[in-house]
C-alpha atoms as a PDB file:
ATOM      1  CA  UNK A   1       0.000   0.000   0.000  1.00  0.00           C
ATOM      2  CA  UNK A   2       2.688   2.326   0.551  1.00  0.00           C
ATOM      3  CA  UNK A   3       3.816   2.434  -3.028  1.00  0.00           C
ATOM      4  CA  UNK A   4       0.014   3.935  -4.145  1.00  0.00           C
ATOM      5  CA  UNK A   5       1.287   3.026  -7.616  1.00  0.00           C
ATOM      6  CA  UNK A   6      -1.633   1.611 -10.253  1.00  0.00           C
ATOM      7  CA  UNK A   7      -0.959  -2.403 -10.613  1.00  0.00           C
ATOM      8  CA  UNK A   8       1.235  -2.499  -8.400  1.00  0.00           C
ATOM      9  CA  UNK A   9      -0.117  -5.185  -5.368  1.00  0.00           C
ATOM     10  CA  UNK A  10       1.837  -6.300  -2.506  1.00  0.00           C
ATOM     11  CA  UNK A  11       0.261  -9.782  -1.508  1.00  0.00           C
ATOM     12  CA  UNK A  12       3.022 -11.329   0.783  1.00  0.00           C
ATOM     13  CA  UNK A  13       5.057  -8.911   3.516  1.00  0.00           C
ATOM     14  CA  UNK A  14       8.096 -10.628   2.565  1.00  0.00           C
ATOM     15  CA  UNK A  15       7.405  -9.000  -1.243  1.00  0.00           C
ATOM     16  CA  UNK A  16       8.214  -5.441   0.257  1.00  0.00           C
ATOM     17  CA  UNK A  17      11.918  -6.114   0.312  1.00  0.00           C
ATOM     18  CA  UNK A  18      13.817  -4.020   2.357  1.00  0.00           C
ATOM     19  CA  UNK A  19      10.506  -1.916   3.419  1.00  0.00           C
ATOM     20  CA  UNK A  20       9.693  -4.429   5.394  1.00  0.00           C
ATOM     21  CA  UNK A  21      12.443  -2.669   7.901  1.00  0.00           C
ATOM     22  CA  UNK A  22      10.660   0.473   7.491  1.00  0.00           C
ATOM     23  CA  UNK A  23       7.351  -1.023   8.424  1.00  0.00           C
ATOM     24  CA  UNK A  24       8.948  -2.317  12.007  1.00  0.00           C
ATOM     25  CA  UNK A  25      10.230   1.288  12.599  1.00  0.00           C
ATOM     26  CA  UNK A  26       6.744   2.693  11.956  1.00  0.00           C
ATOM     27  CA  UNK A  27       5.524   4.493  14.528  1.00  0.00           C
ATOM     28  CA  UNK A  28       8.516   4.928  16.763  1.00  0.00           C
ATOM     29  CA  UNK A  29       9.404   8.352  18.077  1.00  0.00           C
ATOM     30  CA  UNK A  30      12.940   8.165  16.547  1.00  0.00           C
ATOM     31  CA  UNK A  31      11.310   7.018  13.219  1.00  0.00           C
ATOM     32  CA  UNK A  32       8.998  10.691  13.448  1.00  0.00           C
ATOM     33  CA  UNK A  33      12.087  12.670  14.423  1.00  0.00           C
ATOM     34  CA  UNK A  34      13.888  11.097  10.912  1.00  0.00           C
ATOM     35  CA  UNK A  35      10.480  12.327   9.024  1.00  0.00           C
ATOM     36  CA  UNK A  36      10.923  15.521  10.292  1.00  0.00           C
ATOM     37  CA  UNK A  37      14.576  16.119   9.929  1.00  0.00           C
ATOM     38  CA  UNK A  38      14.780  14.653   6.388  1.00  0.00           C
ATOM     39  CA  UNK A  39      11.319  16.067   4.878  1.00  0.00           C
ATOM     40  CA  UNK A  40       9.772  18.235   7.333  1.00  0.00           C
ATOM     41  CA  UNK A  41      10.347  21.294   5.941  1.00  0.00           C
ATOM     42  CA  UNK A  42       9.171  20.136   2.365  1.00  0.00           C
ATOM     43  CA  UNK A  43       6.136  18.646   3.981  1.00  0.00           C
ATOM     44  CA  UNK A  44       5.673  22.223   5.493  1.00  0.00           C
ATOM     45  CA  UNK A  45       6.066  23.650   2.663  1.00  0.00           C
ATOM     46  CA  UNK A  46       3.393  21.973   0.361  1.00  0.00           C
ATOM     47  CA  UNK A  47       1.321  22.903   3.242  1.00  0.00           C
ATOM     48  CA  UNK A  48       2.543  26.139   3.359  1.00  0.00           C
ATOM     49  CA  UNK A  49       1.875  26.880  -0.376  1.00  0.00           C
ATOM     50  CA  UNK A  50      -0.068  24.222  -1.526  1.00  0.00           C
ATOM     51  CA  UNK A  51       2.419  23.074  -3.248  1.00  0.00           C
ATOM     52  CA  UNK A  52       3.077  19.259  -4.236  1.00  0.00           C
ATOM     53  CA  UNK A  53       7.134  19.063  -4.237  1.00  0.00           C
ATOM     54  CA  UNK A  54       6.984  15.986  -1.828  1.00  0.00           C
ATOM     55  CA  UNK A  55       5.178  14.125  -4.266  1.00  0.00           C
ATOM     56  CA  UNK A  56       7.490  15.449  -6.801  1.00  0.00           C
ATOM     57  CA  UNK A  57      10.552  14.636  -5.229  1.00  0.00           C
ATOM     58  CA  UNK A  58       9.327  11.178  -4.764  1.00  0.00           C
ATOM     59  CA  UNK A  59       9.063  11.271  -8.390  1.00  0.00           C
ATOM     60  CA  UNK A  60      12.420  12.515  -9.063  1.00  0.00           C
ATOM     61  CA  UNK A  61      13.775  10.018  -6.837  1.00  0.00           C
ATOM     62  CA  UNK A  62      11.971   6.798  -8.525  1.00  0.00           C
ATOM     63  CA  UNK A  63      12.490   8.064 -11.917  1.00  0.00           C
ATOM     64  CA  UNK A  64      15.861   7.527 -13.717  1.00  0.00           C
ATOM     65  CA  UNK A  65      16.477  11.104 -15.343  1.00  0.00           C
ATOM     66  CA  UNK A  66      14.766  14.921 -14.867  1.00  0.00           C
ATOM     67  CA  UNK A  67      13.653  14.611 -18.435  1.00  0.00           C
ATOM     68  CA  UNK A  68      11.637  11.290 -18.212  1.00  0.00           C
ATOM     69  CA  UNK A  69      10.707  12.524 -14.799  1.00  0.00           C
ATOM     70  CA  UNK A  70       9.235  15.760 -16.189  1.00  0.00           C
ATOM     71  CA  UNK A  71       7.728  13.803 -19.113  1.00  0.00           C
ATOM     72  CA  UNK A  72       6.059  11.588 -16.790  1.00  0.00           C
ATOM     73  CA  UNK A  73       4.639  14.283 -14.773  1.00  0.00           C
ATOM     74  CA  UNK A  74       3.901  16.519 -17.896  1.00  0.00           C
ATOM     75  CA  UNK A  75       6.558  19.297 -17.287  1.00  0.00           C
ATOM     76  CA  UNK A  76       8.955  20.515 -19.128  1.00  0.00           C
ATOM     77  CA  UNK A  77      12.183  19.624 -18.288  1.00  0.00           C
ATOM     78  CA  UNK A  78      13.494  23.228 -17.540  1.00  0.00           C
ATOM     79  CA  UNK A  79      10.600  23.370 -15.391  1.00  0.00           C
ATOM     80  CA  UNK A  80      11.398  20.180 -13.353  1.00  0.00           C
ATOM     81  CA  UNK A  81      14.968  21.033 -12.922  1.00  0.00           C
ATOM     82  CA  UNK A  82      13.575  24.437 -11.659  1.00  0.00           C
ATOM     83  CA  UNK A  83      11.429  22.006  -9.112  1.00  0.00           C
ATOM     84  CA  UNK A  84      14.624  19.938  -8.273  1.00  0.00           C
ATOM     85  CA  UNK A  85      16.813  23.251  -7.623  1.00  0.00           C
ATOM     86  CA  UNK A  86      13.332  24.588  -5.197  1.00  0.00           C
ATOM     87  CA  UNK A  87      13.507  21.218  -3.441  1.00  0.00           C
ATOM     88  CA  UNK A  88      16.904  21.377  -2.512  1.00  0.00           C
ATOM     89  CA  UNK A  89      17.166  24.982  -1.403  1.00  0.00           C
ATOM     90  CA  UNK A  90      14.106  23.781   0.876  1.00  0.00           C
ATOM     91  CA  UNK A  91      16.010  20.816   1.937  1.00  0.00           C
ATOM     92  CA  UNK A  92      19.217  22.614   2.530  1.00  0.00           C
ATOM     93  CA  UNK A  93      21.172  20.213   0.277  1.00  0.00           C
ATOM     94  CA  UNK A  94      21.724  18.597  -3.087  1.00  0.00           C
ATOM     95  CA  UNK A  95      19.544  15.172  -3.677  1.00  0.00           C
ATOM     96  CA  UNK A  96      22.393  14.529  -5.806  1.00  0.00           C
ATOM     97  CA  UNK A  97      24.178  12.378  -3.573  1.00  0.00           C
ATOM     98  CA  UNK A  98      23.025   8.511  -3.082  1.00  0.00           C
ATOM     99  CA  UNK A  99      23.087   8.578   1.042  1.00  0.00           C
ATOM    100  CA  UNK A 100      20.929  11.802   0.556  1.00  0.00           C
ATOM    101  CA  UNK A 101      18.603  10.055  -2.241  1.00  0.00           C
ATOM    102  CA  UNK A 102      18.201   6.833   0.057  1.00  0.00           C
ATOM    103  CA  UNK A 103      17.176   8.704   2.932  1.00  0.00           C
ATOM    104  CA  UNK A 104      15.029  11.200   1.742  1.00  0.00           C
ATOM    105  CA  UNK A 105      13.125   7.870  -0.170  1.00  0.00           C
ATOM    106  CA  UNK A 106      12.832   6.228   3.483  1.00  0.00           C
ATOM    107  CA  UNK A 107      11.654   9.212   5.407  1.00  0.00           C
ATOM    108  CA  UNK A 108       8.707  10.019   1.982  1.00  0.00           C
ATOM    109  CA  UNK A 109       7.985   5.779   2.529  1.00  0.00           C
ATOM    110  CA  UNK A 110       7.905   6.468   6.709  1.00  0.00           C
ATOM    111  CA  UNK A 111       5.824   9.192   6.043  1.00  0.00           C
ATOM    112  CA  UNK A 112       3.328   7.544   4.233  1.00  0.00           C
ATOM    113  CA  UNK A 113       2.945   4.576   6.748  1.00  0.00           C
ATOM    114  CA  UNK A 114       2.329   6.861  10.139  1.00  0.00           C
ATOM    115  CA  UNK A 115       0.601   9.650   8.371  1.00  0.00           C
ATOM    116  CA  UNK A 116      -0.935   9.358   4.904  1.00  0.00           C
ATOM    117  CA  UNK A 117      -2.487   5.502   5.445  1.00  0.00           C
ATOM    118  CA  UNK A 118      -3.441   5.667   8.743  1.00  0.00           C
END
């Protein structure tokens, strides 16, 4: 459920791969303190604004290049590397870098377990 992708079914817990780490974390107060430190200020944002950049950086990180990214999402690609450049100046630092990628992908899948499925 917490991939809210069309076709895509999880029917066994042992399916989720390493999520299923993720799932045993949910809840804890460490696990919201992670949410907060890695997203919380994007999250506050979108509120903020009414934006949508956590859903779009969830997109950037899944996707395998800006430009399919932004064709996926119907952008232009100057457009969703102006997106990418707002998300990091929100985040305080480059989602270049794979540690950075990895964690902000945990804390969005965190997120969506404690606070958008519940």
């Amino acid at each position: 459920q917490c991939t809210r992708r069309k076709g895509d079914g999880i029917f066994l817990f042992r399916d989720i791969g390493i999520f299923q780490l993720l799932v045993a974390l949910s809840g804890q107060e460490q696990t919201l303190e992670f949410i907060e430190s890695q997203i919380g200020r994007l999250i506050a944002y979108d509120r903020q604004k009414g934006t949508k950049l956590l859903h779009t950086l969830e997109e950037i990180l899944q996707g395998p290049n800006l430009k399919q990214v932004a064709d996926k999402m119907y952008l232009h690609h100057k457009t969703m590397v102006f997106c990418k450049q707002r998300i990091e100046t929100i985040l305080g630092r480059s989602i270049d870098l794979f540690e950075v990628r990895i964690a902000l992908a945990a804390a969005i899948k965190l997120y969506k377990l404690n606070f958008v499925l519940k």
